[in-house]
C-alpha atoms as a PDB file:
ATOM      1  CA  UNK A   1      -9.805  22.328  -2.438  1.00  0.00           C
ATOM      2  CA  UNK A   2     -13.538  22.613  -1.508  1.00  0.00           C
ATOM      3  CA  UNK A   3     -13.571  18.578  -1.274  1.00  0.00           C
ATOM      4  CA  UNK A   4     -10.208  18.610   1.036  1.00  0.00           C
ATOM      5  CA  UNK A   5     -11.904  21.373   3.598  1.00  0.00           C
ATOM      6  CA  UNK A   6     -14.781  19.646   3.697  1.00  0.00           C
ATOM      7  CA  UNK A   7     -13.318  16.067   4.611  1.00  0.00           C
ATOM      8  CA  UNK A   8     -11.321  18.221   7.185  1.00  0.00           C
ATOM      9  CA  UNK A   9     -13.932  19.681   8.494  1.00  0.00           C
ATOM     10  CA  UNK A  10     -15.996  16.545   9.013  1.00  0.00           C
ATOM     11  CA  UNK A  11     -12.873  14.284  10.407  1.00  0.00           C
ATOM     12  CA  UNK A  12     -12.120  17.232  12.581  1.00  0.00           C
ATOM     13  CA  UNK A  13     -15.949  17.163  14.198  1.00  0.00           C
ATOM     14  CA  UNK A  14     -15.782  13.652  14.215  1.00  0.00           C
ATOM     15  CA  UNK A  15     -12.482  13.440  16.070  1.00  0.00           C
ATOM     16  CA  UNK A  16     -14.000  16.170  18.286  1.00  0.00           C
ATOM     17  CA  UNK A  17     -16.371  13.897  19.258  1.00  0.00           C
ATOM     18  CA  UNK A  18     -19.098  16.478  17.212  1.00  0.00           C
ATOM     19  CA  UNK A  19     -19.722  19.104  20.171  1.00  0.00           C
ATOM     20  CA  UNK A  20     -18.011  22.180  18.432  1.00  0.00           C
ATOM     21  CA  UNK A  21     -19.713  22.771  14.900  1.00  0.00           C
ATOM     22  CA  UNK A  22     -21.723  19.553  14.340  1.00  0.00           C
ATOM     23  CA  UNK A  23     -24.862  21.676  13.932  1.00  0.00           C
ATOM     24  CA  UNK A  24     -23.590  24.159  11.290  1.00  0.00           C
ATOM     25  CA  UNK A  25     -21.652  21.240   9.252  1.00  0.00           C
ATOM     26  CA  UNK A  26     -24.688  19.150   8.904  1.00  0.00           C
ATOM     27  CA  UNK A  27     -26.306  21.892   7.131  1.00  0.00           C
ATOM     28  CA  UNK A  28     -24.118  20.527   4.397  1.00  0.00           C
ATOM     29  CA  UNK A  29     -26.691  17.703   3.956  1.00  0.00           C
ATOM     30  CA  UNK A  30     -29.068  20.052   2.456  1.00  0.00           C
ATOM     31  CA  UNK A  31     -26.818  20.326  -0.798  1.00  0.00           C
ATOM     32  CA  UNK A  32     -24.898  17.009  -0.760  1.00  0.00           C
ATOM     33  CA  UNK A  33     -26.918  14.262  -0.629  1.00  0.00           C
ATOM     34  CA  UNK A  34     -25.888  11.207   1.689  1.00  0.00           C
ATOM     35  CA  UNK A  35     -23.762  13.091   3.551  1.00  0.00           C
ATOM     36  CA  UNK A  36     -23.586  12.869   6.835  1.00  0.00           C
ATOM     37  CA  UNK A  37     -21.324  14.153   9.868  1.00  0.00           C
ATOM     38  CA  UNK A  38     -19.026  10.625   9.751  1.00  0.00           C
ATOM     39  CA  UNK A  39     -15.787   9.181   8.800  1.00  0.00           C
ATOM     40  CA  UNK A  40     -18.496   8.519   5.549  1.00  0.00           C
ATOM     41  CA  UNK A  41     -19.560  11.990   5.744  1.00  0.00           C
ATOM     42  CA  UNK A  42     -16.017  13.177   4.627  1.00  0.00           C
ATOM     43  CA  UNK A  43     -15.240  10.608   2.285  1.00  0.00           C
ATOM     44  CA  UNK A  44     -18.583  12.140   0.311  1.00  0.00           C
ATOM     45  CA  UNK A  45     -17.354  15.443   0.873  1.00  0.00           C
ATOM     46  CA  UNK A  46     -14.196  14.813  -0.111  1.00  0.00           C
ATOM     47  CA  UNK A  47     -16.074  13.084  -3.221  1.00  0.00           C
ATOM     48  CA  UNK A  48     -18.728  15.891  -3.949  1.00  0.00           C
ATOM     49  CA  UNK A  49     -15.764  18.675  -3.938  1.00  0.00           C
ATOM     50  CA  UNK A  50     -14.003  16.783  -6.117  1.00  0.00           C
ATOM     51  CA  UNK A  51     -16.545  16.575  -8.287  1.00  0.00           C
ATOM     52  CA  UNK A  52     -17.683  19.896  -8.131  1.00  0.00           C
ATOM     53  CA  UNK A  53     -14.253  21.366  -8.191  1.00  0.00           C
ATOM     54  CA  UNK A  54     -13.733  19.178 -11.549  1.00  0.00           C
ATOM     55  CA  UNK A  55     -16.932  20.455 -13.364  1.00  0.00           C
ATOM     56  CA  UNK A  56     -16.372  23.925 -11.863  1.00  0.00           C
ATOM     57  CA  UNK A  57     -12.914  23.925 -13.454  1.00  0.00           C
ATOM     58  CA  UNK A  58     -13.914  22.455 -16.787  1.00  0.00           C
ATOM     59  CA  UNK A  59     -17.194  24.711 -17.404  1.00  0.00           C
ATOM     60  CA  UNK A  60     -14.345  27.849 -16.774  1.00  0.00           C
ATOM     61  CA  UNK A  61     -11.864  26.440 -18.987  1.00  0.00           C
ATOM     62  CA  UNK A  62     -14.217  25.317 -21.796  1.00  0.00           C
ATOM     63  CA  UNK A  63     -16.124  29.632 -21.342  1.00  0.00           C
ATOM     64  CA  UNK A  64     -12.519  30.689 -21.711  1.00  0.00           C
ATOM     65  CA  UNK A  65     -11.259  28.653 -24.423  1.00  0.00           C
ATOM     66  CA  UNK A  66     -14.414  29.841 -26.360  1.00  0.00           C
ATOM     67  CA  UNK A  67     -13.532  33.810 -25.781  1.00  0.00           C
ATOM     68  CA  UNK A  68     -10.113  33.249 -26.700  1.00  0.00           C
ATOM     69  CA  UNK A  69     -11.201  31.449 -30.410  1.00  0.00           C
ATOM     70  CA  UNK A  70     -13.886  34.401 -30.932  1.00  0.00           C
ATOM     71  CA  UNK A  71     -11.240  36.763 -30.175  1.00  0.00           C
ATOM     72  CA  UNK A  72      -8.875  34.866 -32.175  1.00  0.00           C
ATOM     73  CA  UNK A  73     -11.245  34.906 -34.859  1.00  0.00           C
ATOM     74  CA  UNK A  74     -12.307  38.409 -34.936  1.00  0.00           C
ATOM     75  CA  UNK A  75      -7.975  39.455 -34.869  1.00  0.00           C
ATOM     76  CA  UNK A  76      -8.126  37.201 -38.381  1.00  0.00           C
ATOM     77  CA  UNK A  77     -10.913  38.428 -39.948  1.00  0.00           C
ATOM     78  CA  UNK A  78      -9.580  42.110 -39.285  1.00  0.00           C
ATOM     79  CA  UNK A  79      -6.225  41.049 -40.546  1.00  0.00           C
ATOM     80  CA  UNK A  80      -7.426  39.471 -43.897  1.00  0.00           C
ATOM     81  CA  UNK A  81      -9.426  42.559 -43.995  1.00  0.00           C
ATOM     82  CA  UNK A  82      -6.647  45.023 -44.420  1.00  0.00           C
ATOM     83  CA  UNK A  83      -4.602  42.574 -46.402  1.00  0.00           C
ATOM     84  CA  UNK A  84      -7.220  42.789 -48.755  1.00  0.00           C
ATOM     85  CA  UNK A  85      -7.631  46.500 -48.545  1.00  0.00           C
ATOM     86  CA  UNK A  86      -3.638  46.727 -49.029  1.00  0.00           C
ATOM     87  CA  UNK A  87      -4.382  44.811 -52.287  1.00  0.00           C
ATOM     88  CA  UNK A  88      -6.840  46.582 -53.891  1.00  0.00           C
ATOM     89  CA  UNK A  89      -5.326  49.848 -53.095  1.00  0.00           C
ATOM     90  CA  UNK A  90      -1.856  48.797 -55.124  1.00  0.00           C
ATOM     91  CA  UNK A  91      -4.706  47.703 -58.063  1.00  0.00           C
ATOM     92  CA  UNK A  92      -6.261  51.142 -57.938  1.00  0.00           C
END
């Protein structure tokens, strides 16, 4: 989504003719390199959200797979826990 508003913001300017936000949008050159307010320009922003959104997505996914198997974990350990405490008190 960030790639796709970028790339429309850029064709936009550039189908303005680059008169309405052309100073704010090339600001975006700061923090994607090569880009540029062009039909280019949006094909690298396009690119660069893309990529970002991608490694944005994965890095959340992979934090929240990771909770979910230490949670996981910590529900089985508590469960063999009292089995084994179930156990021992029908020894006793």
């Amino acid at each position: 989504m960030l790639g796709t508003a970028i790339a429309l913001a850029t064709a936009v300017l550039v189908i303005r003719g680059g008169e309405v936000v052309g100073p704010h949008l090339s600001l975006i050159g700061n923090y994607l390199p090569g880009y540029t307010v062009s039909w280019l320009g949006a094909a690298l922003g396009l690119l660069y959200g893309l990529l970002t959104g991608f490694v944005g997505g994965f890095a959340f996914a992979t934090l929240r797979n990771i909770a979910v198997v230490l949670y996981l974990r910590w529900i089985w350990t508590r469960f063999q826990h009292h089995v084994a405490n179930d156990l021992l008190d029908r020894l006793s």
